[in-house]
C-alpha atoms as a PDB file:
ATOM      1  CA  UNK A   1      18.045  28.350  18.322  1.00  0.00           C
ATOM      2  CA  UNK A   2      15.071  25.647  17.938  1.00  0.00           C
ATOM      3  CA  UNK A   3      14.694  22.143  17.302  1.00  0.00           C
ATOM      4  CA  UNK A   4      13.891  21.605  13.424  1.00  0.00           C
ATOM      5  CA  UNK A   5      11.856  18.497  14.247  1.00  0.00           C
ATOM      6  CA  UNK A   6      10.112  19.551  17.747  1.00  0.00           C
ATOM      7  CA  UNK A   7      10.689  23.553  17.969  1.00  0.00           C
ATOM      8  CA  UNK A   8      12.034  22.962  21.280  1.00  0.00           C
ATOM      9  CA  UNK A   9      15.338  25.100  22.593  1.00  0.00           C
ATOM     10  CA  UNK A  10      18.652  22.919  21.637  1.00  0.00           C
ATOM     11  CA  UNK A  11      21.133  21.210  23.614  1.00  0.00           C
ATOM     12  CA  UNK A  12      25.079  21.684  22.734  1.00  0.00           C
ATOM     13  CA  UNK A  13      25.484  18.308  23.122  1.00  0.00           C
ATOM     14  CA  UNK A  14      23.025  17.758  20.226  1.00  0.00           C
ATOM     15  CA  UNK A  15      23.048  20.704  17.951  1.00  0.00           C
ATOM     16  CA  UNK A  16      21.001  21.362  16.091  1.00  0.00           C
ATOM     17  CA  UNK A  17      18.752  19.313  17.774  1.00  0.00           C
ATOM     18  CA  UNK A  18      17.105  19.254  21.074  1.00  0.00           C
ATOM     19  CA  UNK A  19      17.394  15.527  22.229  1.00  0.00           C
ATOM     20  CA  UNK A  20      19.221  12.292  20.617  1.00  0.00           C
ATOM     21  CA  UNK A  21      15.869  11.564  19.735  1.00  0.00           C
ATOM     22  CA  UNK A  22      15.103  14.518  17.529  1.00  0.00           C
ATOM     23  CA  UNK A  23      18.588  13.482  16.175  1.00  0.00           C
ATOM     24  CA  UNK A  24      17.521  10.189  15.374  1.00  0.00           C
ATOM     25  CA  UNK A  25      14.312  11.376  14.222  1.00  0.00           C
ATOM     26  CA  UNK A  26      15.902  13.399  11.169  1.00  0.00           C
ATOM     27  CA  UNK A  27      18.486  10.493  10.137  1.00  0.00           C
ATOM     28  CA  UNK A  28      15.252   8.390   9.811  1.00  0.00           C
ATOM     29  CA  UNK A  29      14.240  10.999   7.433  1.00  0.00           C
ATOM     30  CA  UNK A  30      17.175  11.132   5.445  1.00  0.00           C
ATOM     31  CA  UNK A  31      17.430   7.605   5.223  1.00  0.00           C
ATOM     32  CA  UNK A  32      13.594   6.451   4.142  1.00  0.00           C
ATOM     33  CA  UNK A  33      14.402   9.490   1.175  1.00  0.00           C
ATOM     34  CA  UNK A  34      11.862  11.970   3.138  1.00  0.00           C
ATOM     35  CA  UNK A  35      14.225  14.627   2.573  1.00  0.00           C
ATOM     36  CA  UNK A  36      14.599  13.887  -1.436  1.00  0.00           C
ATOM     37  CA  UNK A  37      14.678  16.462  -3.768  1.00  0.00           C
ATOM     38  CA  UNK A  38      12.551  15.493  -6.733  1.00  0.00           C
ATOM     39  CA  UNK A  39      14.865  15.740 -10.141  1.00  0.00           C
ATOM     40  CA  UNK A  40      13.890  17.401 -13.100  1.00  0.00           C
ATOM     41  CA  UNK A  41      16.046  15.623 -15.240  1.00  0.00           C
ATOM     42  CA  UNK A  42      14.042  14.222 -18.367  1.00  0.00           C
ATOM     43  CA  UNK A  43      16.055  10.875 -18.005  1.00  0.00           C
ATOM     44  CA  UNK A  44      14.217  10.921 -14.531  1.00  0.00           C
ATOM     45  CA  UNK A  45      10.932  11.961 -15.405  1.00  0.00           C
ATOM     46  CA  UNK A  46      10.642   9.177 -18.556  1.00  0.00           C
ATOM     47  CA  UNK A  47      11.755   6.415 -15.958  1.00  0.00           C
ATOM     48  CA  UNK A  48       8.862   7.391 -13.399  1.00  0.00           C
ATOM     49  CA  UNK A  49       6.078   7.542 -16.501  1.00  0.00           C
ATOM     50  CA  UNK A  50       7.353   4.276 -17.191  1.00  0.00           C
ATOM     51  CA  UNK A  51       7.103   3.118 -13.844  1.00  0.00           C
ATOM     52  CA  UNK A  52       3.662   3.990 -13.541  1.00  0.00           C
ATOM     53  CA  UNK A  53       2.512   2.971 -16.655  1.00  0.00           C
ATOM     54  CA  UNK A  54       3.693  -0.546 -15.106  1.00  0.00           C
ATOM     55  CA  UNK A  55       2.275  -0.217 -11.968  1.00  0.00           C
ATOM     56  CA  UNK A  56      -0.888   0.389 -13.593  1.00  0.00           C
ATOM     57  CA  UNK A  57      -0.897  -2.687 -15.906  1.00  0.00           C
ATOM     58  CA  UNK A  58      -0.056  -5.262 -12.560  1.00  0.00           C
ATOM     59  CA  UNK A  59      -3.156  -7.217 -10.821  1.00  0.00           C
ATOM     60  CA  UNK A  60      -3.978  -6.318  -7.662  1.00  0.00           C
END
């Protein structure tokens, strides 16, 4: 089995992963929203129009 982040081989100690590092590097991800699935909800998709239209309207 590989590393998701590096491709290297994995330790047991850090399965899936190949190092604490890679580890860490993939909670970073999940915690900044890098791993976000986008929704398709129209509730969702009227808020971010909305938010655009705002950012749009703000001096730079």
């Amino acid at each position: 089995m590989n590393c998701p982040i590096c491709g290297e081989d994995t330790v047991t100690k850090f399965r899936p992963f190949c190092s604490k590092r890679c580890a860490d590097i993939d909670l970073a991800k999940w915690l900044n929203g890098s791993y976000a699935v986008p929704s398709q909800r129209e509730e969702d998709l009227e808020a971010d129009v909305s938010e655009g239209e705002t950012e749009q309207q703000r001096p730079h």
